[in-house]
Each structure stands twice: as C-alpha cells, then as structure tokens.
C-alpha atoms as a PDB file:
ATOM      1  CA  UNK A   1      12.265 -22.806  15.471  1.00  0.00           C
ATOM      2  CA  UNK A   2      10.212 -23.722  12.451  1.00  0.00           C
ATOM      3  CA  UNK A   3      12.056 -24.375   9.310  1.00  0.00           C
ATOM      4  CA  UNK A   4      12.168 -21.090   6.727  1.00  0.00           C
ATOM      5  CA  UNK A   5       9.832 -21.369   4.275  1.00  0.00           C
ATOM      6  CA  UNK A   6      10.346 -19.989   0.331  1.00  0.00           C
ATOM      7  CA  UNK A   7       7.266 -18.323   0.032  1.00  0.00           C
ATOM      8  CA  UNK A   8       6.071 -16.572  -3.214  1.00  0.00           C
ATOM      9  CA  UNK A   9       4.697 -13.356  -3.014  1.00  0.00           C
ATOM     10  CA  UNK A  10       1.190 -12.878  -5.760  1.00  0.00           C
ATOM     11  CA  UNK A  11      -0.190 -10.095  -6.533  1.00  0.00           C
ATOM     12  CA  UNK A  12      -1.172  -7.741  -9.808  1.00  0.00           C
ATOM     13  CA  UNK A  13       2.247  -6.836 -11.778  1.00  0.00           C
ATOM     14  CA  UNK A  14       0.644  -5.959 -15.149  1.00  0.00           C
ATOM     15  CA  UNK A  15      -3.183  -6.089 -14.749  1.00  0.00           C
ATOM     16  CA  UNK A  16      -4.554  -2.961 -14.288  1.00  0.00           C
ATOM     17  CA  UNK A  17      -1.772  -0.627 -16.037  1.00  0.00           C
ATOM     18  CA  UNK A  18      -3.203  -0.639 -19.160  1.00  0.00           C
ATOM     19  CA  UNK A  19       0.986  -1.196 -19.868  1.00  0.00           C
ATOM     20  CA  UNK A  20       2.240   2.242 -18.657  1.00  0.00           C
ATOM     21  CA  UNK A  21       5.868   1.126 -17.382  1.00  0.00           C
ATOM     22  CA  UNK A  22       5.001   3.424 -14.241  1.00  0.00           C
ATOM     23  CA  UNK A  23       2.299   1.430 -12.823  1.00  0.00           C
ATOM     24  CA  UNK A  24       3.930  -1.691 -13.306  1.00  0.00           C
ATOM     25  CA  UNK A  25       6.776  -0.299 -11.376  1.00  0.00           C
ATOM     26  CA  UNK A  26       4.255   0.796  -8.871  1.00  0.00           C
ATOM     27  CA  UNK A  27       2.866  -2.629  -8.918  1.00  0.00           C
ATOM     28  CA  UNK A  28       6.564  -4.527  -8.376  1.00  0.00           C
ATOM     29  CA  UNK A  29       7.498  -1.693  -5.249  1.00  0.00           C
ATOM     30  CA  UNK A  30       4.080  -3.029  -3.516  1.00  0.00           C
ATOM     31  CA  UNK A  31       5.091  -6.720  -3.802  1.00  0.00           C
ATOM     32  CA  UNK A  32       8.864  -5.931  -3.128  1.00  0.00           C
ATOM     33  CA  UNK A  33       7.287  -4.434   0.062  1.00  0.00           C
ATOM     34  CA  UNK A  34       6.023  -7.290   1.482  1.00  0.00           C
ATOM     35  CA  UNK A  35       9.380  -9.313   1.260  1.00  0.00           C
ATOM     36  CA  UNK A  36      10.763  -7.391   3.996  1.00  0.00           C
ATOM     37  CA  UNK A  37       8.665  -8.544   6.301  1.00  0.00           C
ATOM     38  CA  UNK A  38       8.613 -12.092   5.244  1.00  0.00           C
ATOM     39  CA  UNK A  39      12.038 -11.776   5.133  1.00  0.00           C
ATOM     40  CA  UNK A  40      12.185 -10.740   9.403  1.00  0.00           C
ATOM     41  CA  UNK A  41       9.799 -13.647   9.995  1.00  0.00           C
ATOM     42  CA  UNK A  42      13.047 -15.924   9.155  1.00  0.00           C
ATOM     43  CA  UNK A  43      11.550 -16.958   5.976  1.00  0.00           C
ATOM     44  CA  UNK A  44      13.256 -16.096   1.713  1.00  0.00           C
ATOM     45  CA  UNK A  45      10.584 -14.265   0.286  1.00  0.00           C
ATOM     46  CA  UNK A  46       9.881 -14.769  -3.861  1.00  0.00           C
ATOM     47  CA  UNK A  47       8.797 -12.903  -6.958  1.00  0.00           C
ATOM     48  CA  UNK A  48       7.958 -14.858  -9.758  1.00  0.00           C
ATOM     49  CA  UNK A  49       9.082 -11.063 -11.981  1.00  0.00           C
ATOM     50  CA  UNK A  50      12.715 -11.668  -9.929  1.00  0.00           C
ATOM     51  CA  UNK A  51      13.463 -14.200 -12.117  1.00  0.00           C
ATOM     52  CA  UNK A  52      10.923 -14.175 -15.078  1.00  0.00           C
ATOM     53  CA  UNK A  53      12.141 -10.082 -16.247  1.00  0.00           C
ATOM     54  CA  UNK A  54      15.547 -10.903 -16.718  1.00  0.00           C
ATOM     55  CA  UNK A  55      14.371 -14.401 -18.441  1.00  0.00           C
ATOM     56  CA  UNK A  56      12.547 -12.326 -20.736  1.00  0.00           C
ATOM     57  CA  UNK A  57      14.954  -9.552 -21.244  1.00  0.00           C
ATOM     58  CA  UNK A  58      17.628 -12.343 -22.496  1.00  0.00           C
ATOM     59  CA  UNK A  59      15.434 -14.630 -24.811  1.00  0.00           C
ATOM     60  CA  UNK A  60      15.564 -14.192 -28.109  1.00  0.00           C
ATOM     61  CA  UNK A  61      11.755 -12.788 -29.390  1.00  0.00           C
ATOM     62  CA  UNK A  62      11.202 -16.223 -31.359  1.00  0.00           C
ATOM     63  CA  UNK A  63      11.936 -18.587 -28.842  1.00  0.00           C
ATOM     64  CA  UNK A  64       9.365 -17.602 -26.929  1.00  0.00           C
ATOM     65  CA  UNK A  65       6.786 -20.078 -26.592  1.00  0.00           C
ATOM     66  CA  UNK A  66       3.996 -19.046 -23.808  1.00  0.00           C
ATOM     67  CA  UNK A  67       3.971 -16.285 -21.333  1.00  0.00           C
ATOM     68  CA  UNK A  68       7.508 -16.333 -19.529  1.00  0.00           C
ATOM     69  CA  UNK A  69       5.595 -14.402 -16.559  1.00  0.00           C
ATOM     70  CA  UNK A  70       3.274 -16.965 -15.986  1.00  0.00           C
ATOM     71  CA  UNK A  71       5.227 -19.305 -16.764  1.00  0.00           C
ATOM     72  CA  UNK A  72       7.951 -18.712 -14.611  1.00  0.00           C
ATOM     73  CA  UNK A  73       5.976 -18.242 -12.162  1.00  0.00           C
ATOM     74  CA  UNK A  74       4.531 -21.642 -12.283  1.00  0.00           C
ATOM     75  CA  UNK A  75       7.772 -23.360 -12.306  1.00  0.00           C
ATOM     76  CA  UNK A  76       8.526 -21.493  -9.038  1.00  0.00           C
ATOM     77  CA  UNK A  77       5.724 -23.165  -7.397  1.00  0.00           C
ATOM     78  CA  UNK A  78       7.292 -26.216  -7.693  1.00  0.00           C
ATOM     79  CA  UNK A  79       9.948 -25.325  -5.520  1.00  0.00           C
ATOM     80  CA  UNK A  80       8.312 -22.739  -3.197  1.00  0.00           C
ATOM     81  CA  UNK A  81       6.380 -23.806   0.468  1.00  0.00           C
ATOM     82  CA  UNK A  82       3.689 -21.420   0.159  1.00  0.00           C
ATOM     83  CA  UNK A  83       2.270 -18.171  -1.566  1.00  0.00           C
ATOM     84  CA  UNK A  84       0.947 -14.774   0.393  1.00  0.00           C
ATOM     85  CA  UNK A  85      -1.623 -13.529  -2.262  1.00  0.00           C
ATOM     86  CA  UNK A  86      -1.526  -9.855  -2.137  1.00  0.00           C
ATOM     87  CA  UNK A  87      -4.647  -7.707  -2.733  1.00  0.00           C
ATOM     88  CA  UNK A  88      -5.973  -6.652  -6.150  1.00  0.00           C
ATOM     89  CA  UNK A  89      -7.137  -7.960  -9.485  1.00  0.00           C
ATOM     90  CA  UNK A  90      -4.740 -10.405 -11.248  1.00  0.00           C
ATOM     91  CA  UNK A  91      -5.264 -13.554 -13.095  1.00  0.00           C
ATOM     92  CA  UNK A  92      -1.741 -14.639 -12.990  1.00  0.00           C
ATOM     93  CA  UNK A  93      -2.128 -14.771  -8.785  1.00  0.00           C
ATOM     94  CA  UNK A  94      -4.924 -15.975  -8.858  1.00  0.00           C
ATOM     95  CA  UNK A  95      -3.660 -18.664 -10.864  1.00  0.00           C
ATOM     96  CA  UNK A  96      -0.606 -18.980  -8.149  1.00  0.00           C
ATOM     97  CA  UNK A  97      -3.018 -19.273  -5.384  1.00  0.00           C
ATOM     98  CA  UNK A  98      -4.945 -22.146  -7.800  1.00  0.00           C
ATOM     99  CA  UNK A  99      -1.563 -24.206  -8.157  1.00  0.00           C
ATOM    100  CA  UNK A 100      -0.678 -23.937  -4.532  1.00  0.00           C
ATOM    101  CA  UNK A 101      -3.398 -25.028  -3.149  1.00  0.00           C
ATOM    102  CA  UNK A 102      -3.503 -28.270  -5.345  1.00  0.00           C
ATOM    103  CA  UNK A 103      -0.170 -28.514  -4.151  1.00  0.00           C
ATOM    104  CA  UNK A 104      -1.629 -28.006  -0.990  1.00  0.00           C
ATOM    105  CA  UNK A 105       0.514 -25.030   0.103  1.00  0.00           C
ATOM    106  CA  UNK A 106      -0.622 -22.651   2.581  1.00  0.00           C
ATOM    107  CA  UNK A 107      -2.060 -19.681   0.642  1.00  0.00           C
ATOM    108  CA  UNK A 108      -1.473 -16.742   3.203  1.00  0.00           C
ATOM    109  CA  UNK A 109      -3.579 -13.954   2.640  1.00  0.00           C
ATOM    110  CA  UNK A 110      -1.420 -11.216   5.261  1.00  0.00           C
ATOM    111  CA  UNK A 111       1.411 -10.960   6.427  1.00  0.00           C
ATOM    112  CA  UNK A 112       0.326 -11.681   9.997  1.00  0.00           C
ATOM    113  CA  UNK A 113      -0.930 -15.169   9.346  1.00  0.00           C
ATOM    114  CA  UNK A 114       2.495 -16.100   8.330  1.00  0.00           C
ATOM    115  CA  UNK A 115       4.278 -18.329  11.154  1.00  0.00           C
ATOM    116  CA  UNK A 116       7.634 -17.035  12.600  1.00  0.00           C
ATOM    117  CA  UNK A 117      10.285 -19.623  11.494  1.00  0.00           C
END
C-alpha cells in the first residue's frame, strides 16, 4: 500500500460567476464532488475555500493584506503531495497547478490517474 497522499483539489470557485453567491456554490459542490472519490482511493482530499472562507469570514476587513483565497491556497501547497486540477477557467488553479509543479508535485488532471494508496 502506497502512502495517502493530501492532495488539493483546483478548480474555478469564483471565476465565471460574475459574483452571484449561487454559482459559486455551484462551483464549491463540483470540487466537493471530487473529494469523495479521492477520498475511496485512501488518500485526504483538500480545498484551499475549506480553510480560506472561514479565514476570511473571521478577519477583521483591515487586516487584510492580499487575497486570503489565493493566498491560502498557496500556503496549502506547502503541505499538500499533489493537486487534481479540475476543468474550467480559473487563474487561481492555474496558479496551483504552476506552484506544484515547481514543487514538483504530480498535477493530476482525473480522477483515474490518481494511484490507489
């Protein structure tokens, strides 16, 4: 058995919903989807909005200093073993994908060419 790999899942969150709260929630449901399935390959999947929304909801408006998405985000790569780069427009994954492979992380573009653990 491999070890389990923390892989983050990228993929558009705000791009393309011009801000309307229900696309973005349409956009989270499609990358909470593929965590399931990461998840039954033995491996913890990630969402960079897991962590950065509540981040965001607690700071105070003028300590912000950046964009806590992207941010947050980047920080996770630091920690994570590889990214699965979901379909569709988005700067911020792209950006992921960028990191990881300087990192030299596997960049998984499906879930099928993600290794059982």
């Amino acid at each position: 058995m491999n070890t389990p790999l923390l892989i983050l899942i990228a993929g558009p969150y705000r791009s393309g919903t011009d801000g309307d709260p229900a696309r973005i929630a349409a956009n989270l449901e499609r990358l909470e989807q593929a965590s399931a399935p990461i998840f039954r390959l033995g491996h913890v999947p990630m969402i960079g909005e897991w962590v950065a929304l509540p981040v965001l909801r607690t700071l105070e408006a003028d300590v912000v200093d950046g964009d806590v998405m992207y941010d947050t985000a980047h920080r996770l790569l630091q920690h994570c073993d590889a990214v699965l780069r979901l379909p569709g427009a988005s700067a911020g994954a792209d950006k992921d994908v960028e990191i990881a492979r300087e990192r030299g992380l596997p960049v998984y573009f499906s879930i099928d060419e993600i290794p059982a653990a």
